[in-house]
PDB file of N, CA and C in Angstrom:
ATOM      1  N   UNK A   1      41.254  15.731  16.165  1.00  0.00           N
ATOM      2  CA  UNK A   1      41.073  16.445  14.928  1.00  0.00           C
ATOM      3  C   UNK A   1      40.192  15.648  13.969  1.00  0.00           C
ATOM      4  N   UNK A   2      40.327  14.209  13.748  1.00  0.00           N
ATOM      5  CA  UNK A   2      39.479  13.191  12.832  1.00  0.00           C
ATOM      6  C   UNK A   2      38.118  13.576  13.567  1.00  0.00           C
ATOM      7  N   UNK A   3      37.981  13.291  14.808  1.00  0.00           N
ATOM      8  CA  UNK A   3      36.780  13.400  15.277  1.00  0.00           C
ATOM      9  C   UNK A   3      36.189  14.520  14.874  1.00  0.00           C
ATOM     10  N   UNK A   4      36.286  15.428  14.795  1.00  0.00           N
ATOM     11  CA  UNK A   4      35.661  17.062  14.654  1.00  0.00           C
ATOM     12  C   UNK A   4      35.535  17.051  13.641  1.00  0.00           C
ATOM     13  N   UNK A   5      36.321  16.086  12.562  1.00  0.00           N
ATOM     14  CA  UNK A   5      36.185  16.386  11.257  1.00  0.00           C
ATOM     15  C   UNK A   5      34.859  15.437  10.588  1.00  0.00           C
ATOM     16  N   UNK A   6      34.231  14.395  11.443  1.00  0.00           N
ATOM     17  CA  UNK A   6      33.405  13.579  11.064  1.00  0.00           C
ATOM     18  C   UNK A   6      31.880  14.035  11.106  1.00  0.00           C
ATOM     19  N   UNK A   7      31.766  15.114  11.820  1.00  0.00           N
ATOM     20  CA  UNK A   7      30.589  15.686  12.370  1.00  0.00           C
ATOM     21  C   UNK A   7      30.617  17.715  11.767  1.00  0.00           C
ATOM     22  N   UNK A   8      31.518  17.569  10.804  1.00  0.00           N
ATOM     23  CA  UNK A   8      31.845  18.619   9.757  1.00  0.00           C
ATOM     24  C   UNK A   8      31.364  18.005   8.783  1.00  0.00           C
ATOM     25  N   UNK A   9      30.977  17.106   8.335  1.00  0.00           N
ATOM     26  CA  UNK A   9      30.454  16.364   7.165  1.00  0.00           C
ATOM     27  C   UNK A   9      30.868  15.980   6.210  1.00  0.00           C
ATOM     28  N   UNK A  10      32.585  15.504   6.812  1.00  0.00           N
ATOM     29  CA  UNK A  10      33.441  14.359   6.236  1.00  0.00           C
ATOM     30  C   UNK A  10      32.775  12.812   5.892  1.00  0.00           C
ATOM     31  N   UNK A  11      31.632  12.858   5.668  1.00  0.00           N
ATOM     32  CA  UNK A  11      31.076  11.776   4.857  1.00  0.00           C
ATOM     33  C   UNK A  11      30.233  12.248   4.364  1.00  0.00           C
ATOM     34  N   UNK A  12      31.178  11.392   2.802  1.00  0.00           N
ATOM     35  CA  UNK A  12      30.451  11.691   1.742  1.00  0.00           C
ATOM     36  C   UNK A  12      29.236  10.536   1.340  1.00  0.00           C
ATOM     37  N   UNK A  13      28.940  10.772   0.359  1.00  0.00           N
ATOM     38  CA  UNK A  13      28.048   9.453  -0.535  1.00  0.00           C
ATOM     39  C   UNK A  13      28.371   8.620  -0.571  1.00  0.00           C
ATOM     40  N   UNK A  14      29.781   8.479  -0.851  1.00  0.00           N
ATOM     41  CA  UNK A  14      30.349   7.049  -0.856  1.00  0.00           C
ATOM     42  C   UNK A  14      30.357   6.438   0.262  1.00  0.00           C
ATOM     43  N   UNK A  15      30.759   7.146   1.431  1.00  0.00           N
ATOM     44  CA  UNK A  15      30.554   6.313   2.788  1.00  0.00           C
ATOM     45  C   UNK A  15      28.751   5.709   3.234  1.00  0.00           C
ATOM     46  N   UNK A  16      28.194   6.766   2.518  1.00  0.00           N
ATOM     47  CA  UNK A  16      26.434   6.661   3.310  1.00  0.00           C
ATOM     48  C   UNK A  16      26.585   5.471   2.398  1.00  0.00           C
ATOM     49  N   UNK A  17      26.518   4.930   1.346  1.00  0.00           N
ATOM     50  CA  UNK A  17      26.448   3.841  -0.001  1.00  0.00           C
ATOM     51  C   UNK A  17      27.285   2.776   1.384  1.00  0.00           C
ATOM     52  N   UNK A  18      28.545   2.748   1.415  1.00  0.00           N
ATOM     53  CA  UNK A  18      29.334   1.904   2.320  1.00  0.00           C
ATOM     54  C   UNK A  18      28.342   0.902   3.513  1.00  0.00           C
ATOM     55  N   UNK A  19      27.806   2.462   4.100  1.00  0.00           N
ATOM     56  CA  UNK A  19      27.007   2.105   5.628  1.00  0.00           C
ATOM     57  C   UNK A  19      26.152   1.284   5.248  1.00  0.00           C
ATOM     58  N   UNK A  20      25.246   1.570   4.571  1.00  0.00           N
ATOM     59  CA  UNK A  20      24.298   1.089   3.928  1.00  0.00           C
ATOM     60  C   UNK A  20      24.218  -0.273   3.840  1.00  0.00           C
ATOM     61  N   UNK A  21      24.955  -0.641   3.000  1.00  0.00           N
ATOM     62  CA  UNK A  21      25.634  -1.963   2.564  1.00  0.00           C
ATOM     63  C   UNK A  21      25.724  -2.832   3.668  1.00  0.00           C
ATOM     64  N   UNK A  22      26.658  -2.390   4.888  1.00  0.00           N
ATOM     65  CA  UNK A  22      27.215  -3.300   6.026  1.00  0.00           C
ATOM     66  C   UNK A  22      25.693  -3.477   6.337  1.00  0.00           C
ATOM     67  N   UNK A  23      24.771  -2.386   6.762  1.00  0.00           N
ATOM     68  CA  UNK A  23      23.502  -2.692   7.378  1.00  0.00           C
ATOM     69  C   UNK A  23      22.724  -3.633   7.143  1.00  0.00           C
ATOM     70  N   UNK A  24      22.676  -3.151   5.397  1.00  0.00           N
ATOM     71  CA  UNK A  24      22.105  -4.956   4.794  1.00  0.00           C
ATOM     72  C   UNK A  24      22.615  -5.916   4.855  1.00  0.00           C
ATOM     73  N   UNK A  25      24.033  -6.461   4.862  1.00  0.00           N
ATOM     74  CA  UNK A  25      24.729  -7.357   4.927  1.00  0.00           C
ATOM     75  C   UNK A  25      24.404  -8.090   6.426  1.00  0.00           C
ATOM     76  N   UNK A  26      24.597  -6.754   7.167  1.00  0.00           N
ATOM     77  CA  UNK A  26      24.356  -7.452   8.550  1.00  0.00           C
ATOM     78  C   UNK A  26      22.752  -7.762   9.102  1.00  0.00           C
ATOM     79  N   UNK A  27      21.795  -7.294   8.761  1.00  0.00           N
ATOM     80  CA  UNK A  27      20.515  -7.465   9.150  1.00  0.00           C
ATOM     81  C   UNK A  27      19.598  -8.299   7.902  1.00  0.00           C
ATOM     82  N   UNK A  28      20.220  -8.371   6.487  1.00  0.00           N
ATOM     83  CA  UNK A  28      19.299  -8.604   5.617  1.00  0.00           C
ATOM     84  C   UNK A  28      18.346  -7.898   4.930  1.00  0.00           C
ATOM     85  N   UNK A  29      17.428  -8.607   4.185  1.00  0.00           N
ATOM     86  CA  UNK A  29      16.201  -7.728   3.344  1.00  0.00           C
ATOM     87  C   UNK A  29      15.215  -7.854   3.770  1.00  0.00           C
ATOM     88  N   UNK A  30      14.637  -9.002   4.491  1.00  0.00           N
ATOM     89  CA  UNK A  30      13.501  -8.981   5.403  1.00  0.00           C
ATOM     90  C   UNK A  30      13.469  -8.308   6.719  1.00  0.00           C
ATOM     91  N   UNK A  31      14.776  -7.790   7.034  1.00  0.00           N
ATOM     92  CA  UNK A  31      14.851  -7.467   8.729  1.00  0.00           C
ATOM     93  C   UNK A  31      14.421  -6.289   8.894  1.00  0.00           C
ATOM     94  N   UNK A  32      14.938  -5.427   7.659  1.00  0.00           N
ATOM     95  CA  UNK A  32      14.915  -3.967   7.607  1.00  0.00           C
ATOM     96  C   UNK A  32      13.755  -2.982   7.881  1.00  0.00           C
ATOM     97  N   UNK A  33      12.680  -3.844   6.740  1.00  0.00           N
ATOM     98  CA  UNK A  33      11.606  -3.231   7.233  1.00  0.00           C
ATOM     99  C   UNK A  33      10.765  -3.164   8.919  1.00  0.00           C
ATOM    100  N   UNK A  34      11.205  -4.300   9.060  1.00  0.00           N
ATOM    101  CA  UNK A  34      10.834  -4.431  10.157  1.00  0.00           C
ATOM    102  C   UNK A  34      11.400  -3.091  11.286  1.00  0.00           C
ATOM    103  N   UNK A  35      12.767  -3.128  11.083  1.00  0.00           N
ATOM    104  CA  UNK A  35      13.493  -2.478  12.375  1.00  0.00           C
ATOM    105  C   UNK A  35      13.202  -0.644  12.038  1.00  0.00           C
ATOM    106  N   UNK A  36      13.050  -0.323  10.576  1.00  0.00           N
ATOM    107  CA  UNK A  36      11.852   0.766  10.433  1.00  0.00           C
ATOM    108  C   UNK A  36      10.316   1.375  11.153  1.00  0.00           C
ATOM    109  N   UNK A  37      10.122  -0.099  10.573  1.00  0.00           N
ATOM    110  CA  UNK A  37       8.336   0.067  11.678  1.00  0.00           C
ATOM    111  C   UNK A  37       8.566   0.533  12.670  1.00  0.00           C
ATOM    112  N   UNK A  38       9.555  -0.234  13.505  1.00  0.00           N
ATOM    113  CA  UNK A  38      10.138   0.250  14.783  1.00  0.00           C
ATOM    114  C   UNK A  38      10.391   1.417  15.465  1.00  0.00           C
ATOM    115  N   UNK A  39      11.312   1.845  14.636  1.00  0.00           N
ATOM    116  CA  UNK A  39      11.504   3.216  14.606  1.00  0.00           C
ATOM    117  C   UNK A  39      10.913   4.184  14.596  1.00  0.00           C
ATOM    118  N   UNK A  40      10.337   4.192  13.236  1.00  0.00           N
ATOM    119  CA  UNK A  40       8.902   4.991  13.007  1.00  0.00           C
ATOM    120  C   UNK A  40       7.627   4.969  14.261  1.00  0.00           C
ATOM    121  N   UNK A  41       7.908   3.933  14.824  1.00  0.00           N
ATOM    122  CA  UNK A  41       6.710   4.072  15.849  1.00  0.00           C
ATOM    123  C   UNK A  41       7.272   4.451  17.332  1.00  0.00           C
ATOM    124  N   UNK A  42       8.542   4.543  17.404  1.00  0.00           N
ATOM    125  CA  UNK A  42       9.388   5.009  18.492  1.00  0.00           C
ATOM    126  C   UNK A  42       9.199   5.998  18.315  1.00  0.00           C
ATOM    127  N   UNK A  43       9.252   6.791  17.236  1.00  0.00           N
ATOM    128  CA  UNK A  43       9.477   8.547  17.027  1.00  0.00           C
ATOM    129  C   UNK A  43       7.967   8.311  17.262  1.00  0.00           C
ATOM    130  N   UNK A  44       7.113   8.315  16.683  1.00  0.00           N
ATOM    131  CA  UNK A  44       6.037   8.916  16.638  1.00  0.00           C
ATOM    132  C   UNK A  44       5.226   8.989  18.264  1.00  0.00           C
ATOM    133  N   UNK A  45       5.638   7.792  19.379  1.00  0.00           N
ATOM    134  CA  UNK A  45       5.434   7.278  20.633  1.00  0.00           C
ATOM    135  C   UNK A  45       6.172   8.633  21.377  1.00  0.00           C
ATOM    136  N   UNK A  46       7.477   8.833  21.078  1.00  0.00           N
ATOM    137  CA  UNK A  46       8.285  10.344  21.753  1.00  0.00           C
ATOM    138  C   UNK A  46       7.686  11.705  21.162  1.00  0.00           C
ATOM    139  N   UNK A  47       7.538  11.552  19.869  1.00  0.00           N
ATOM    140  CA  UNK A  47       6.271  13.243  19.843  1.00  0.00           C
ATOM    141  C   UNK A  47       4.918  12.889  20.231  1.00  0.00           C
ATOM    142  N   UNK A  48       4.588  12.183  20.542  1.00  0.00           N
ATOM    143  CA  UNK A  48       2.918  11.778  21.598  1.00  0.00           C
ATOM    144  C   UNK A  48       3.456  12.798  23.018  1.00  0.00           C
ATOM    145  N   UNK A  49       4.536  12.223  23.824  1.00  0.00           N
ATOM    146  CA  UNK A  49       4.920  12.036  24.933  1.00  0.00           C
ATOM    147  C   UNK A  49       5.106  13.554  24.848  1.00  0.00           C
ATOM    148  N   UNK A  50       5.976  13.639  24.233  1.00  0.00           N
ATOM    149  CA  UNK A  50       6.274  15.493  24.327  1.00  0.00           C
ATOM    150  C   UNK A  50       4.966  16.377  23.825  1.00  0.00           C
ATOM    151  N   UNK A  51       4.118  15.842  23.318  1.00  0.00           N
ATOM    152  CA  UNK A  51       3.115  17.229  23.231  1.00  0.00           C
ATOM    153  C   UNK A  51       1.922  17.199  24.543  1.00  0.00           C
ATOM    154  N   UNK A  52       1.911  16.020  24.956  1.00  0.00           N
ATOM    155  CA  UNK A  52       1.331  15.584  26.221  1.00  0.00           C
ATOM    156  C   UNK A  52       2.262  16.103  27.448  1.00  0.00           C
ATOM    157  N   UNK A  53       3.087  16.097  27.310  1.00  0.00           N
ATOM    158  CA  UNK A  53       3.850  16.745  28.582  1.00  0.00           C
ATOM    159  C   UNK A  53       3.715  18.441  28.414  1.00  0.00           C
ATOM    160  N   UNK A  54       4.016  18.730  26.565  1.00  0.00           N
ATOM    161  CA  UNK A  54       4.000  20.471  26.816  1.00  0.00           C
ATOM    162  C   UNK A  54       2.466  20.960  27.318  1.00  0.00           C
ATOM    163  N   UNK A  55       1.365  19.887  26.862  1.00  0.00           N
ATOM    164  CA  UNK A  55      -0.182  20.529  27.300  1.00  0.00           C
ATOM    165  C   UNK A  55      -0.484  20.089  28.800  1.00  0.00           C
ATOM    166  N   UNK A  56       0.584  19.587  29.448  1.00  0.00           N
ATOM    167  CA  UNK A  56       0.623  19.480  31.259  1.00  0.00           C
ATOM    168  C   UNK A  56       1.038  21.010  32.024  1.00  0.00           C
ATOM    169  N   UNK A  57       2.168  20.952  31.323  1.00  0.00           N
ATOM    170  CA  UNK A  57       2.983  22.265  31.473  1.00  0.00           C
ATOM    171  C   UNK A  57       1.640  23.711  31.743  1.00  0.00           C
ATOM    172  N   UNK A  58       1.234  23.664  30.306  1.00  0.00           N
ATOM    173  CA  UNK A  58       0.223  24.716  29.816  1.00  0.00           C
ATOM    174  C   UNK A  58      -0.703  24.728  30.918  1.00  0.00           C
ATOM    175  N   UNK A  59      -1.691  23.243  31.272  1.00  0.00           N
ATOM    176  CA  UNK A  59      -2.519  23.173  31.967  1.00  0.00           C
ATOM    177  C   UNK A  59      -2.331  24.082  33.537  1.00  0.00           C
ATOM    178  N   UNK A  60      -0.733  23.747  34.047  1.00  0.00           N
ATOM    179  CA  UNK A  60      -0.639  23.876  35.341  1.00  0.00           C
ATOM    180  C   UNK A  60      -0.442  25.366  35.227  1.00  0.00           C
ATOM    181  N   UNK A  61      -0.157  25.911  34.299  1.00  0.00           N
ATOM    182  CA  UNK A  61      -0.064  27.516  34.324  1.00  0.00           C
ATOM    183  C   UNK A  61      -0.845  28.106  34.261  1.00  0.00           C
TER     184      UNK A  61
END
């Protein structure tokens, strides 16, 4: 029942503020940006991949 209730959007602000916090606490102020870049270039590397795969698709049809 907790579970179902966490992904109902039993967190509020105060928890995102909470998360937040541990993240910095645990990674710091210099780390962050970094593990962003990251990210940001992960996503952007997986929509490359997927529009290159949907214009394979297209091609072979």
């Amino acid at each position: 029942m907790i579970f179902s209730s966490i992904f109902l959007g039993a967190i509020g602000p105060g928890s995102w503020v909470l998360i937040a916090l541990a993240v910095l606490l645990l990674f710091g102020g210099k780390k962050i940006p970094e593990l962003m870049r990251g990210l940001g270039s992960g996503i952007k590397e997986f929509k490359d991949a997927s529009k290159d795969e949907t214009q394979d698709k297209e091609e072979n049809n």
